[in-house]
C-alpha atoms as a PDB file:
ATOM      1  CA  UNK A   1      27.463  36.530 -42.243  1.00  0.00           C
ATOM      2  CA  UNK A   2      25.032  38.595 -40.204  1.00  0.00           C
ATOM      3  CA  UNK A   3      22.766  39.342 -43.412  1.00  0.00           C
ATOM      4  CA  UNK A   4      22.549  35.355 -43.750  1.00  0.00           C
ATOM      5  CA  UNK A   5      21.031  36.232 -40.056  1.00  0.00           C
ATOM      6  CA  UNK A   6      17.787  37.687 -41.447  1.00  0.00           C
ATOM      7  CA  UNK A   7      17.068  34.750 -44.513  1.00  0.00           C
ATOM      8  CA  UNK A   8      15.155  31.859 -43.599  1.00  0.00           C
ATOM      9  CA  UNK A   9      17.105  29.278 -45.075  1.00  0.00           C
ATOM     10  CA  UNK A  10      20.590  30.709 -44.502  1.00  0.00           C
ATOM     11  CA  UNK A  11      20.517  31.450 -40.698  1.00  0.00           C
ATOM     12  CA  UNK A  12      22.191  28.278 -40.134  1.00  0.00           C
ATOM     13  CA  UNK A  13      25.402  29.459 -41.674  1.00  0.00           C
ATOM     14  CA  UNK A  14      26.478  31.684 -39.553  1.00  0.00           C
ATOM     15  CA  UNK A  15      25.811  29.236 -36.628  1.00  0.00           C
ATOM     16  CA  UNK A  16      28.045  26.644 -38.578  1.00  0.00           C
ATOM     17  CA  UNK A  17      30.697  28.834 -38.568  1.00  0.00           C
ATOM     18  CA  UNK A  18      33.462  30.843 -36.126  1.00  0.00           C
ATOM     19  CA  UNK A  19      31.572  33.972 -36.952  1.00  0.00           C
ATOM     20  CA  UNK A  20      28.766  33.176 -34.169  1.00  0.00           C
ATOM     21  CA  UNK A  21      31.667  34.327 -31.699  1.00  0.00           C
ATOM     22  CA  UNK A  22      31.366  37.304 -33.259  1.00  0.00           C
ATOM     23  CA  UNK A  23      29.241  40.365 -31.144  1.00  0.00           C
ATOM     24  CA  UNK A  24      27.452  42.056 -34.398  1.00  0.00           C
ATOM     25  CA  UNK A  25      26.794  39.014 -36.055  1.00  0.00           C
ATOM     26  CA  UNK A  26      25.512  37.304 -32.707  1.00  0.00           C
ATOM     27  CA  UNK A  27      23.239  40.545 -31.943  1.00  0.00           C
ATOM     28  CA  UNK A  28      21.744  40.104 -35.393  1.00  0.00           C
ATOM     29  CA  UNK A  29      21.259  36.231 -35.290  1.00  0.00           C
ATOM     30  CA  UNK A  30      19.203  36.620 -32.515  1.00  0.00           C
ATOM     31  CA  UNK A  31      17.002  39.457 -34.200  1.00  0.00           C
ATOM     32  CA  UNK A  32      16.536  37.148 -37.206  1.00  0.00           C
ATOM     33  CA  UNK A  33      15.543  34.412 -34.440  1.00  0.00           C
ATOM     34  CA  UNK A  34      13.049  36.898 -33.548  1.00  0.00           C
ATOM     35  CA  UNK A  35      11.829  37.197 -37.152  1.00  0.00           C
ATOM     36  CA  UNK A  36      11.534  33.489 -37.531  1.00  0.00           C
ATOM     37  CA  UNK A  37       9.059  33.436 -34.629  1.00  0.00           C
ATOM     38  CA  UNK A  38       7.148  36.020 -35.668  1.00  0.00           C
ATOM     39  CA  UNK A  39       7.026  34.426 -39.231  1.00  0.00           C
ATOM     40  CA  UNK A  40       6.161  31.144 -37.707  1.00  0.00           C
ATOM     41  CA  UNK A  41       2.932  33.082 -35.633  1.00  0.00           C
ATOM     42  CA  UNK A  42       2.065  34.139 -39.084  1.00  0.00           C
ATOM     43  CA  UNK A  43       2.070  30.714 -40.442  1.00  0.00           C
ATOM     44  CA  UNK A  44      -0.568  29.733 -37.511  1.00  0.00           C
ATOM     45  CA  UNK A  45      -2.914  32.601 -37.589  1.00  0.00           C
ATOM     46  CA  UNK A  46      -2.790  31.975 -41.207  1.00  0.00           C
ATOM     47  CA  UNK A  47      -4.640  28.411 -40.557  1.00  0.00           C
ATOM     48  CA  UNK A  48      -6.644  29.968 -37.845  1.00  0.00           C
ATOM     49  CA  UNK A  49      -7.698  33.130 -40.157  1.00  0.00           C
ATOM     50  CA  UNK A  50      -8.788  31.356 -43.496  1.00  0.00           C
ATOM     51  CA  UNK A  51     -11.924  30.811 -42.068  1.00  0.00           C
ATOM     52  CA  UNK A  52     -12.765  34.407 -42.285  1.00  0.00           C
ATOM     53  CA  UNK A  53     -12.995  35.298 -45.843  1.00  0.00           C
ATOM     54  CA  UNK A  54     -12.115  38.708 -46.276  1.00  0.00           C
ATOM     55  CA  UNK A  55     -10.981  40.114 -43.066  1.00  0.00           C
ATOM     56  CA  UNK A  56      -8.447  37.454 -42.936  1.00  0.00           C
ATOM     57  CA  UNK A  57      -6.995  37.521 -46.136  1.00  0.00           C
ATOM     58  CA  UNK A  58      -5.877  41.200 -45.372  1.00  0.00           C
ATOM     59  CA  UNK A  59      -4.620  40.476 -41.956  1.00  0.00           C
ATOM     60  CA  UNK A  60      -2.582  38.121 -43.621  1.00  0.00           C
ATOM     61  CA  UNK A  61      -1.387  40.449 -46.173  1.00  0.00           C
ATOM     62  CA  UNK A  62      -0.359  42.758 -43.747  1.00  0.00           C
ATOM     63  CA  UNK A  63       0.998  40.691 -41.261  1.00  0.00           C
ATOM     64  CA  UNK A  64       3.313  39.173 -44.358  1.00  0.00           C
ATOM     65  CA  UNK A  65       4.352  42.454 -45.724  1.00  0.00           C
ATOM     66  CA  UNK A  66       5.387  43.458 -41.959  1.00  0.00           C
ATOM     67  CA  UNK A  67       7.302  40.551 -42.121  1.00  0.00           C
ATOM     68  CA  UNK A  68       9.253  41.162 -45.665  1.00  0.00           C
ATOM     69  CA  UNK A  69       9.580  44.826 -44.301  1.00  0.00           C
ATOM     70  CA  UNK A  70      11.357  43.543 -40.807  1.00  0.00           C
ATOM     71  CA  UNK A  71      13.527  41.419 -43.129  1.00  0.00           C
ATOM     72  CA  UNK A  72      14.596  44.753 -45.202  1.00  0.00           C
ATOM     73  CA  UNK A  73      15.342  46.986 -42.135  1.00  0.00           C
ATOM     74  CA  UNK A  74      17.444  43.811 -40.831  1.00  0.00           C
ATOM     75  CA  UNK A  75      19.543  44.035 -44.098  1.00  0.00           C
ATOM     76  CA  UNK A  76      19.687  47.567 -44.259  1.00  0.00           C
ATOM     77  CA  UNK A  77      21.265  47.920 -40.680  1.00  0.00           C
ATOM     78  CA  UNK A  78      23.718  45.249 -41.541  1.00  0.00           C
ATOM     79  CA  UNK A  79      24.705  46.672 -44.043  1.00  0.00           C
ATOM     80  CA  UNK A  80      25.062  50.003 -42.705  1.00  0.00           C
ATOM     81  CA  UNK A  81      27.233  48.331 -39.851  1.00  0.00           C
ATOM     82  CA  UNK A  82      24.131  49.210 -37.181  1.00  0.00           C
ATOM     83  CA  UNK A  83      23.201  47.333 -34.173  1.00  0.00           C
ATOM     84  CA  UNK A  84      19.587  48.923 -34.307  1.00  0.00           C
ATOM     85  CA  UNK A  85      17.098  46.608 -32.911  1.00  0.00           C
ATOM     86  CA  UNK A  86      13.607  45.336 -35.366  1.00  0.00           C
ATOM     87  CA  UNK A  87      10.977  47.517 -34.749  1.00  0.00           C
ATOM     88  CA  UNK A  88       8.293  46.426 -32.448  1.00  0.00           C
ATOM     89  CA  UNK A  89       9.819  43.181 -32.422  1.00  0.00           C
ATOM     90  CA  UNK A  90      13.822  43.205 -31.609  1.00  0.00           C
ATOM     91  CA  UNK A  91      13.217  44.004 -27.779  1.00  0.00           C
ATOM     92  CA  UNK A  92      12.524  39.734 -27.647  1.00  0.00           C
ATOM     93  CA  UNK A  93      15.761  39.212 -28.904  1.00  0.00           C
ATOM     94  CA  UNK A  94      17.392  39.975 -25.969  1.00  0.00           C
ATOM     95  CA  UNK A  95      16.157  36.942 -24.419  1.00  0.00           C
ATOM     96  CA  UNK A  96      18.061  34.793 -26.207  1.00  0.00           C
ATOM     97  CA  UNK A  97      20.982  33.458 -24.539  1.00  0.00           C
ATOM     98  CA  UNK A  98      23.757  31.554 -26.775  1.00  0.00           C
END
């Protein structure tokens, strides 16, 4: 359930089911929250950014390829049974209170 935590689509599983209660998948639903927001700041600078041809087309590369790597290193310390916080990003996620 906590790898459903770092997929767009499929965070709402876990939050369907009893496995919210649980600590590891908990700390990792709020790091994909995390994601999601930073994802979502992407989508806006993305509007704001087309209007600068080149410059923001690779800002927007980047900033999308940070993103896909976040998701990986989410996965990966799932999988490896980690509670290892994003990089750069994870320290937000203890702000969330459910």
């Amino acid at each position: 359930m906590a790898v459903f935590a770092y997929l767009w689509i499929l965070i709402i599983v876990p939050f369907l089911t009893d496995s919210k209660n649980d600590p590891f998948v908990k700390y990792h639903l709020k790091q994909g929250l995390v994601l999601i927001i930073f994802e979502v700041v992407g989508w806006f600078l993305n509007m704001v950014l087309t209007w600068i041809p080149i410059i923001g087309s690779l800002i927007m590369w980047l900033w999308w390829l940070a993103s896909l790597v976040l998701v990986i290193i989410g996965i990966i310390n799932v999988v490896n049974g980690r509670e290892k916080e994003l990089p750069y990003i994870g320290q937000y996620a203890k702000r969330f209170i459910f």
